[in-house]
PDB file of N, CA and C in Angstrom:
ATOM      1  N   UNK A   1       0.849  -1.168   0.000  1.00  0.00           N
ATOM      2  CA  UNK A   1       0.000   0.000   0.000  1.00  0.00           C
ATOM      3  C   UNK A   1       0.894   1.230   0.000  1.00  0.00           C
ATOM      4  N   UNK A   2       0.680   1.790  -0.898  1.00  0.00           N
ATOM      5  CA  UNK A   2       1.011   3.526  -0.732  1.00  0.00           C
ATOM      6  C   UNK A   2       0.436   4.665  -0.884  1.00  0.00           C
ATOM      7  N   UNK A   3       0.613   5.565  -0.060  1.00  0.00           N
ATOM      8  CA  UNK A   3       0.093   6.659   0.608  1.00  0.00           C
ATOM      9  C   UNK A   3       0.466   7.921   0.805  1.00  0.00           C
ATOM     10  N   UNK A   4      -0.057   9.149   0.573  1.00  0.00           N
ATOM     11  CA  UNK A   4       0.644  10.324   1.078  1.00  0.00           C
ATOM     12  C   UNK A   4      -0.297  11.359   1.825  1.00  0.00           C
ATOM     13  N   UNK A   5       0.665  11.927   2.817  1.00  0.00           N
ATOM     14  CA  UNK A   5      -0.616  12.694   3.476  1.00  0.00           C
ATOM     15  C   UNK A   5       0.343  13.980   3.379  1.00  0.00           C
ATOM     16  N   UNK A   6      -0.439  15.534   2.913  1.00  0.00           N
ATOM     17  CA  UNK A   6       0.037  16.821   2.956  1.00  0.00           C
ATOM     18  C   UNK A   6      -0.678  17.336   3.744  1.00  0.00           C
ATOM     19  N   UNK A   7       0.487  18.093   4.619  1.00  0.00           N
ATOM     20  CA  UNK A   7       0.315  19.121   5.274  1.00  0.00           C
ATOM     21  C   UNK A   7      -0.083  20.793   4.941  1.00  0.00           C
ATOM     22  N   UNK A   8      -1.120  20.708   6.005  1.00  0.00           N
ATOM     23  CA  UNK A   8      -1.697  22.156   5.417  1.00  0.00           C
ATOM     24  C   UNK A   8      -0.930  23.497   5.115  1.00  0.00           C
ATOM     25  N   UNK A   9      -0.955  24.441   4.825  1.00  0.00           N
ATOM     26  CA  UNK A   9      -0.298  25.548   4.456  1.00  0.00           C
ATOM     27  C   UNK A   9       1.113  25.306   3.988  1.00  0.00           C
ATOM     28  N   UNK A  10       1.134  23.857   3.191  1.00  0.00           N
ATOM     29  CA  UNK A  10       2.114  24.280   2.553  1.00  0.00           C
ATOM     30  C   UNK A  10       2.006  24.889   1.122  1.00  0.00           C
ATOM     31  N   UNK A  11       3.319  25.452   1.187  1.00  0.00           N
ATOM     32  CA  UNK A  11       3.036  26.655  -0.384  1.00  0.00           C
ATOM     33  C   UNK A  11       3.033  25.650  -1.797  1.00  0.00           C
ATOM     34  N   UNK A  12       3.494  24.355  -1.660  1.00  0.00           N
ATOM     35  CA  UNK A  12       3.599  23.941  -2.924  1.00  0.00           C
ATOM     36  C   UNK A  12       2.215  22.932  -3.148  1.00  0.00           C
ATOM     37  N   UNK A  13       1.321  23.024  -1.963  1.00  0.00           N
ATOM     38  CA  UNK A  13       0.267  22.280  -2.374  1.00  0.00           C
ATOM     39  C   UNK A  13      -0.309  22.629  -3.624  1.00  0.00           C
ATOM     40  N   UNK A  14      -0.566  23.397  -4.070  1.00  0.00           N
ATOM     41  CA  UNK A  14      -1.415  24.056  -5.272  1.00  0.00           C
ATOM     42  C   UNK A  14      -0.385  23.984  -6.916  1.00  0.00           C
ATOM     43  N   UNK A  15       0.754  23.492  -6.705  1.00  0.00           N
ATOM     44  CA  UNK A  15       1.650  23.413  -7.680  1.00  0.00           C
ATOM     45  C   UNK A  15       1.696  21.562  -7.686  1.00  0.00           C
ATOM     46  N   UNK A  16       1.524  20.851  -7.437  1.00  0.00           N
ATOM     47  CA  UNK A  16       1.652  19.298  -7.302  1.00  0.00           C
ATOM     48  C   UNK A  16       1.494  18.691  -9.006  1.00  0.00           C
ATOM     49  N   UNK A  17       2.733  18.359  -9.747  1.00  0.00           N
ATOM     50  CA  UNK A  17       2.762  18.175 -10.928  1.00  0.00           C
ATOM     51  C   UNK A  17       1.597  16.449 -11.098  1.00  0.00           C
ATOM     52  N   UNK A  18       1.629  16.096 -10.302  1.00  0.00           N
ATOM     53  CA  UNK A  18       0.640  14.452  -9.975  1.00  0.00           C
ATOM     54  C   UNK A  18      -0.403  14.598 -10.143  1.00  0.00           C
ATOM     55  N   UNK A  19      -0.930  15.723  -9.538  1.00  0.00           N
ATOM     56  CA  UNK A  19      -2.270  15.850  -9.241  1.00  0.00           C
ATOM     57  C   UNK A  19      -3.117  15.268  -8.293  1.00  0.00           C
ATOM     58  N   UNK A  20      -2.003  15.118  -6.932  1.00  0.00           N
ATOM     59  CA  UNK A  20      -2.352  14.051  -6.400  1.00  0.00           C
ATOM     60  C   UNK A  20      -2.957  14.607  -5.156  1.00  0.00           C
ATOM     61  N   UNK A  21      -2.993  15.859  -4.502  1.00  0.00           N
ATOM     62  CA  UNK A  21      -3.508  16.368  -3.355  1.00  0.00           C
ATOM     63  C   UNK A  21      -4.960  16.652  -3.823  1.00  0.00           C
ATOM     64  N   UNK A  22      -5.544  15.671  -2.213  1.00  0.00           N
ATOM     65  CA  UNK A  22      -7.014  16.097  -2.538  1.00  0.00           C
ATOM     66  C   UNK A  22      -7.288  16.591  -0.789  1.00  0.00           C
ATOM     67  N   UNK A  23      -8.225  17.164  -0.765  1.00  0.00           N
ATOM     68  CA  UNK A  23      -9.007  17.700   0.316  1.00  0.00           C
ATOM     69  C   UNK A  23      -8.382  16.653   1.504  1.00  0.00           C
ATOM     70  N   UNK A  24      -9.012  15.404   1.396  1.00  0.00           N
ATOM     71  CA  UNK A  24      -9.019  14.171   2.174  1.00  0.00           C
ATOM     72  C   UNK A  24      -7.618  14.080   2.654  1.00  0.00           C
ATOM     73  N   UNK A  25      -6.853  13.922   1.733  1.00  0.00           N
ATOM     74  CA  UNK A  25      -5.445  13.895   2.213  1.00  0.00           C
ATOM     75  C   UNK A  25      -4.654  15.459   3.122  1.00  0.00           C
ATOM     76  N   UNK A  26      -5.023  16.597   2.941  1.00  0.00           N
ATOM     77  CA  UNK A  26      -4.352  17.122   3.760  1.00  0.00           C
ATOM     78  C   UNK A  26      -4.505  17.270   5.073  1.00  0.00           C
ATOM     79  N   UNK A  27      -3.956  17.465   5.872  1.00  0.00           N
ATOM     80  CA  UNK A  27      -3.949  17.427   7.178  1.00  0.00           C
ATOM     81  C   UNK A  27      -3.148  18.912   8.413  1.00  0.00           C
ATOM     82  N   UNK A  28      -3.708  18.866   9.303  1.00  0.00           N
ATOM     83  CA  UNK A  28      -3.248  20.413   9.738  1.00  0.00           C
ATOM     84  C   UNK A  28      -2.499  19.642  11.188  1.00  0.00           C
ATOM     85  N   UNK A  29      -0.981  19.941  10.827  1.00  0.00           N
ATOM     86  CA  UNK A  29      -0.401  19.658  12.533  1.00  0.00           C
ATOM     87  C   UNK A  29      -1.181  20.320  13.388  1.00  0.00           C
ATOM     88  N   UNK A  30      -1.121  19.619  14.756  1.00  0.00           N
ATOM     89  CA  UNK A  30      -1.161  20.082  16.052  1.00  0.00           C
ATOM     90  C   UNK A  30       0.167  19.897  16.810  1.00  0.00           C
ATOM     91  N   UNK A  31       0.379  20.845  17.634  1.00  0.00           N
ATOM     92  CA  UNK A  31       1.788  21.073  18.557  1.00  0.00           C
ATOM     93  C   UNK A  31       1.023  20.307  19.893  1.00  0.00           C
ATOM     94  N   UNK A  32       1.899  19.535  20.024  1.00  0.00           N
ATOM     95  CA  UNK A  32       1.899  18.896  21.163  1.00  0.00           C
ATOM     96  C   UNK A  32       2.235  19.412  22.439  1.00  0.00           C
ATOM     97  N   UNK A  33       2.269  19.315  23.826  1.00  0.00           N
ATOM     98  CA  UNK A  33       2.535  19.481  24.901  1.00  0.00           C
ATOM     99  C   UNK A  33       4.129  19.514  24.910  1.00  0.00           C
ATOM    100  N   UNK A  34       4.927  18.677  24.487  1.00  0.00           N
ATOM    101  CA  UNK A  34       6.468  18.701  24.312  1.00  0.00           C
ATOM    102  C   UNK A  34       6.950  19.247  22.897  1.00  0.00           C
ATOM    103  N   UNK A  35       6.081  20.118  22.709  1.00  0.00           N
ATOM    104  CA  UNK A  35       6.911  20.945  21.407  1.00  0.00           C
ATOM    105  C   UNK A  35       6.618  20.380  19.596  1.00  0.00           C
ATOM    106  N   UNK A  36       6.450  18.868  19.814  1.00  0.00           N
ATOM    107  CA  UNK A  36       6.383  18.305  18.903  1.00  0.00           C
ATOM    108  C   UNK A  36       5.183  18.734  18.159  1.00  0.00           C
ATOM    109  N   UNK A  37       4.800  18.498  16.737  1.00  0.00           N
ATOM    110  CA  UNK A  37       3.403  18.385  15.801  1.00  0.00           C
ATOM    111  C   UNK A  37       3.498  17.012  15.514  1.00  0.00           C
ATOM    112  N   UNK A  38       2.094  17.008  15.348  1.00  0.00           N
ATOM    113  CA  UNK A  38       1.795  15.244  15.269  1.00  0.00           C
ATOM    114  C   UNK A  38       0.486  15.674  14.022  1.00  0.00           C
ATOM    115  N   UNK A  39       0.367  15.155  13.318  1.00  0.00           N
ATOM    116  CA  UNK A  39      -1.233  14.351  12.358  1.00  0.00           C
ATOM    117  C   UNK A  39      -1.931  13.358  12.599  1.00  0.00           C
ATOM    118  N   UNK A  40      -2.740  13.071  12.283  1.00  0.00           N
ATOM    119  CA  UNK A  40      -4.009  11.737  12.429  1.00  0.00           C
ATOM    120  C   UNK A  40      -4.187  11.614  11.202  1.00  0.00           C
ATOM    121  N   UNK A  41      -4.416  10.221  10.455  1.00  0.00           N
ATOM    122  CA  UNK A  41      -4.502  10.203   8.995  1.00  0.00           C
ATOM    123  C   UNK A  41      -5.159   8.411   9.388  1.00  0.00           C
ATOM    124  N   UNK A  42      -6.626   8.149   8.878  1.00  0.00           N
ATOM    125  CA  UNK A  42      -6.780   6.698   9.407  1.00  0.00           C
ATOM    126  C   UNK A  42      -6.877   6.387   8.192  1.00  0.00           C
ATOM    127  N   UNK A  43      -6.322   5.201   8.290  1.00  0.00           N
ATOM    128  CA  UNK A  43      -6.198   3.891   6.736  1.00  0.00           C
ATOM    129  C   UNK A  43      -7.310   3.318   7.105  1.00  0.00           C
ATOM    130  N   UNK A  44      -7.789   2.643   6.303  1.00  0.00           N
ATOM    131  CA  UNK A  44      -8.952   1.461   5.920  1.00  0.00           C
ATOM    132  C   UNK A  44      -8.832   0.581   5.405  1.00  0.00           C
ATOM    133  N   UNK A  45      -8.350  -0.689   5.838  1.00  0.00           N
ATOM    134  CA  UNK A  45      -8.163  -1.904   4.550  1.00  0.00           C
ATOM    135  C   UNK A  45      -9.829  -2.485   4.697  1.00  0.00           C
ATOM    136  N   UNK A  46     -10.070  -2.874   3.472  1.00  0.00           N
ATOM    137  CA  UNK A  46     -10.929  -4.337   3.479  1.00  0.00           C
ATOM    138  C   UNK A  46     -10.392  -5.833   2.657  1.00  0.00           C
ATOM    139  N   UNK A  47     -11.177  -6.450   2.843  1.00  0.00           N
ATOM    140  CA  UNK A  47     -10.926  -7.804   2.293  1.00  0.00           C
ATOM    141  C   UNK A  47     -10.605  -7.465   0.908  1.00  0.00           C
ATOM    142  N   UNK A  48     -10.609  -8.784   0.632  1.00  0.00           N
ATOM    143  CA  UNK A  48     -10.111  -8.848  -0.603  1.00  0.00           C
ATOM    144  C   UNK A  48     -11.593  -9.368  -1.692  1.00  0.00           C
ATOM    145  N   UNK A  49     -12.068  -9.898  -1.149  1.00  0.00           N
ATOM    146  CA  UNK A  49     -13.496 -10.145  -1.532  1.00  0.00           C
ATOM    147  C   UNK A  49     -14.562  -9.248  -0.812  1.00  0.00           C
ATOM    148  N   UNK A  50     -14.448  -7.770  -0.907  1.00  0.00           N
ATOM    149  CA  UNK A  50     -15.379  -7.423  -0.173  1.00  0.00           C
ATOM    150  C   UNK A  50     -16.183  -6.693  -1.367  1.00  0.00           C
ATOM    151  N   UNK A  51     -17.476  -6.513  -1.472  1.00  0.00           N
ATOM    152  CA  UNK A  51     -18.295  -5.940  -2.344  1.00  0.00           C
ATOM    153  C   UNK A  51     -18.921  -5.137  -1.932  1.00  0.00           C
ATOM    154  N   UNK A  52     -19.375  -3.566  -2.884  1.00  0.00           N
ATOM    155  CA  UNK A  52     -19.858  -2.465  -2.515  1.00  0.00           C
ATOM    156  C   UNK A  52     -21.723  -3.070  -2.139  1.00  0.00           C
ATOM    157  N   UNK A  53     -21.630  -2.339  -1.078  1.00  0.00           N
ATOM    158  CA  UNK A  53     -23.049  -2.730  -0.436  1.00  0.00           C
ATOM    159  C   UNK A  53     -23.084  -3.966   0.404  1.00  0.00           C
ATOM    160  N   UNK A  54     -21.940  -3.915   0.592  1.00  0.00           N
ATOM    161  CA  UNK A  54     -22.003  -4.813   2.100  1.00  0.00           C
ATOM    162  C   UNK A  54     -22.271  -4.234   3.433  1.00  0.00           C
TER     163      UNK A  54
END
C-alpha cells in the first residue's frame, strides 16, 4: 500500500505536478505538549473479496 498525506499551508500544495492532493489527504499539525506536531490520517483496509453494499 502507498500513501501520502500533505500538510496544510504548505506553499507547494497548489503546484503538485501528480495531481495528487485532494481535500481528504491534507492534514493540519497540532503542537503537542512537548513541542512536537503530530497528524491523524486513518487507513482502511478491506478484504479482498469485499463488495460495494455490504
Amino acid at each position: 500500500m502507498t500513501t501520502h498525506v500533505f500538510l496544510a499551508g504548505d506553499p507547494y500544495l497548489g503546484s503538485d505536478a501528480a495531481y495528487a492532493v485532494k481535500d481528504a489527504l491534507v492534514r493540519e499539525p497540532v503542537r503537542r505538549a512537548d513541542g512536537c506536531e503530530e497528524i491523524t490520517f486513518d487507513i482502511k483496509l478491506v478484504p479482498l473479496d469485499w463488495k460495494e453494499g455490504q
